[in-house]
Protein backbone atom coordinates (compact mmCIF):
# COMPACT_ATOMS: atom_id res chain seq x y z
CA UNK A 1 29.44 201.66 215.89
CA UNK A 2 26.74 199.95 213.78
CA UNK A 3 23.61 198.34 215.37
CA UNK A 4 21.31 196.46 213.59
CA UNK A 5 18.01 195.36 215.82
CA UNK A 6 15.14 193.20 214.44
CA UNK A 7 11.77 191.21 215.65
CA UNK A 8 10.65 188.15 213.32
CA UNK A 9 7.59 185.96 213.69
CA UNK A 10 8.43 182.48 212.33
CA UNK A 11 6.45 178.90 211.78
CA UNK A 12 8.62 177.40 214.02
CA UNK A 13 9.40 176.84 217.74
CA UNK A 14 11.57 178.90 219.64
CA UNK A 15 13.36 175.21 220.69
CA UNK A 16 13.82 174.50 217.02
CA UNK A 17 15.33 178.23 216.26
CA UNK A 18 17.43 178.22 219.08
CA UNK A 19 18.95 174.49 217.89
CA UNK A 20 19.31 176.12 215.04
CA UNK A 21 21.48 179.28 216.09
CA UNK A 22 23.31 177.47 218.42
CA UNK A 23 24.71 174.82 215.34
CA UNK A 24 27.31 176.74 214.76
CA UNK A 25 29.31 173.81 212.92
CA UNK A 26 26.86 174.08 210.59
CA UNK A 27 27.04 177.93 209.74
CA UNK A 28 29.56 177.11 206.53
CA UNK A 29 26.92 175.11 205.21
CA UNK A 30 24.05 178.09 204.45
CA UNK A 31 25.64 181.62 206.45
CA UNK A 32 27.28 183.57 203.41
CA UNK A 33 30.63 184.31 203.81
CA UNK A 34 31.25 182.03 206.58
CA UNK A 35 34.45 179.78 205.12
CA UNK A 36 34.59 177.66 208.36
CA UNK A 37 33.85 177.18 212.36
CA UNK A 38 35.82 175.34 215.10
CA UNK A 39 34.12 175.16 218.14
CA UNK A 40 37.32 174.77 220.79
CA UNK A 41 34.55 174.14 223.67
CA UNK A 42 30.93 173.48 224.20
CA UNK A 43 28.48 173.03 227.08
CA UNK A 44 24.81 173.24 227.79
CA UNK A 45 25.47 176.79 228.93
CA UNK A 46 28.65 177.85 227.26
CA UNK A 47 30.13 177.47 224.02
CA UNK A 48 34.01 178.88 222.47
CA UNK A 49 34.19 179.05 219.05
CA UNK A 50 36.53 180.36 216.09
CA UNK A 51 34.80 181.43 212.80
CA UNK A 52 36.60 182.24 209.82
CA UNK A 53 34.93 184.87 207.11
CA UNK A 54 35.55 185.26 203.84
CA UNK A 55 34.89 187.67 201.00
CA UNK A 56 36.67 186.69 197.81
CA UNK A 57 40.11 187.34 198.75
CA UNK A 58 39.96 188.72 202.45
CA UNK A 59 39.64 186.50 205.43
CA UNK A 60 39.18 186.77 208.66
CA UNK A 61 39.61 184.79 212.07
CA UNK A 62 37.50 186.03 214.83
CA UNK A 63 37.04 184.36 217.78
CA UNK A 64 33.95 184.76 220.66
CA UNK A 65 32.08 183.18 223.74
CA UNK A 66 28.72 182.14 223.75
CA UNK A 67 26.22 182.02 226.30
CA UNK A 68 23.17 180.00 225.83
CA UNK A 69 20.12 179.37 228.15
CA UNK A 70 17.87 177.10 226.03
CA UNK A 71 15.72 177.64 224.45
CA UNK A 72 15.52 181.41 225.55
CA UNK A 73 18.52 183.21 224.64
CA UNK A 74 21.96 183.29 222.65
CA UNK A 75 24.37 185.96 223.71
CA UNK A 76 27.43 185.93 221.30
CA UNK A 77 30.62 188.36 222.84
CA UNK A 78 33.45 189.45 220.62
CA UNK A 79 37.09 187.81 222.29
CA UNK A 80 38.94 188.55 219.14
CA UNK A 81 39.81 188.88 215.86
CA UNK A 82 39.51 192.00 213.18
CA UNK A 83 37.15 193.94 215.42
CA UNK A 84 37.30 196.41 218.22
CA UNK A 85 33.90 195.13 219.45
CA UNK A 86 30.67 192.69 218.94
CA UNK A 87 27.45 191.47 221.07
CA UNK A 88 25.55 189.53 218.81
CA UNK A 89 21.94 188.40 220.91
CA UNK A 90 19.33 186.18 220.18
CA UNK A 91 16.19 186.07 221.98
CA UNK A 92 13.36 183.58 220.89
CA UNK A 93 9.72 183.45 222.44
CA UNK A 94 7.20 181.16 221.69
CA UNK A 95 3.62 182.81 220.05
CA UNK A 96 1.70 179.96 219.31
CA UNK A 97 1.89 176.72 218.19
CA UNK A 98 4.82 175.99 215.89
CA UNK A 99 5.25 180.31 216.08
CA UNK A 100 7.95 181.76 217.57
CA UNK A 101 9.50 185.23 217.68
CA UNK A 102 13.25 185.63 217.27
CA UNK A 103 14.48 189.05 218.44
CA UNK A 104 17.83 189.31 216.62
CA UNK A 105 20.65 192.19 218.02
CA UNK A 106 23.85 192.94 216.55
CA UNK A 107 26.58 195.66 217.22
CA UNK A 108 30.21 195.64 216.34
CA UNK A 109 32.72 198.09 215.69
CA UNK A 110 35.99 197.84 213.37
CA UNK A 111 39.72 198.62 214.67
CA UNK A 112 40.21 200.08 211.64
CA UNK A 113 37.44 203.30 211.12
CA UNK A 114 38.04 203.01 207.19
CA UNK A 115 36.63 199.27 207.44
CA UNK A 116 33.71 200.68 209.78
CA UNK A 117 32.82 203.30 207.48
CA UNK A 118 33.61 200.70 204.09
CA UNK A 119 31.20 198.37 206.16
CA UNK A 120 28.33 200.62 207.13
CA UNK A 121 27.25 201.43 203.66
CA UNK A 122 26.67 197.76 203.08
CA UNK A 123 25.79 196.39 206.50
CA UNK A 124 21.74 196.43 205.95
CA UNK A 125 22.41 194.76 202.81
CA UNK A 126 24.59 191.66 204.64
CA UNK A 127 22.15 191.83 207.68
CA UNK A 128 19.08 190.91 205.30
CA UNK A 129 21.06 188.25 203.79
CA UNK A 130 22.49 186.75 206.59
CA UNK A 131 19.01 186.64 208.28
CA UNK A 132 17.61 185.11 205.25
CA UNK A 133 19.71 182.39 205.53
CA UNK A 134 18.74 181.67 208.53
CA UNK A 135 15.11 182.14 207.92
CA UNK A 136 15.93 179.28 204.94
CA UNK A 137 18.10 176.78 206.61
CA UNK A 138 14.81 176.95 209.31
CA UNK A 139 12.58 175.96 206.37
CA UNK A 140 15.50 172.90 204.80
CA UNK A 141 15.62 171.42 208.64
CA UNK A 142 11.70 171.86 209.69
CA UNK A 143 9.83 172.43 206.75
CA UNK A 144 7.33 175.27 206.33
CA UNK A 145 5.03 174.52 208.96
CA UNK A 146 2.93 177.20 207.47
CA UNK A 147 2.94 180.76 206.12
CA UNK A 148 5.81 182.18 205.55
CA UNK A 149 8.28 184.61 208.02
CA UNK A 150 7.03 188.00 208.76
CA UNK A 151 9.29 190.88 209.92
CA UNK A 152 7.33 192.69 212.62
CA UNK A 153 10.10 195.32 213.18
């Protein structure tokens, strides 16, 4: 099963990055490969949501629960879709002002073990991009407070 574990430091506050994980209406408009979102329900603590992925012509549906406690965490679980399994969590931390760290957890696992092993040659490749766009979006909404993003993992 593929894991992928990071640390960033950012110019931002952990508030701000969580707001920004948690929008995930907006992930079509800067996540690659993310063709659209419904969020079916959504509460301070709680959110449902459906996210369709795309890679010229295979799409997927893939469904999953999120638990949030602002501005700490994000815990994403896997209800279904394509995949046998995935947590997905977020943990942000305040380091200064307008610094924050984002630890950033993923680990999924395919039905199909051709698609696992297909994926796993590219999956640090998609990671990086995925968490650029993040990183990016950050800097459209809040500017570049200062320096810029440093992996410290």
């Amino acid at each position: 099963m593929p894991k992928i574990q990071e640390t960033h430091r950012l110019p931002y506050t952990a508030e701000q990055m969580f707001d920004l994980v948690a929008d995930v209406d907006s992930y079509p408009k800067f996540l690659p490969w993310v063709v659209a979102t419904r969020v079916r329900r959504d509460s301070d603590t709680e959110m449902t949501a459906d996210m369709l992925v795309g890679f010229k012509a295979l799409r997927e549906k893939f469904t999953s629960k999120v638990v949030k406690d602002r501005p700490n965490t994000i815990h994403v679980h896997y209800v279904d879709g394509p995949l046998r399994d995935l947590d997905n969590n977020w943990t942000f931390r305040d380091c200064g002002e307008n610094c924050c760290e984002i630890d950033f957890c993923v680990d999924f696992a395919f039905k199909n073990i051709m698609f696992e092993t297909l994926a796993g040659q590219y999956i640090d490749r998609a990671f990086r991009k995925m968490v650029a766009a993040f990183e990016t979006r950050a800097e459209e909404l809040y500017g570049s407070n200062n320096s810029s993003a440093q992996s410290v993992a």
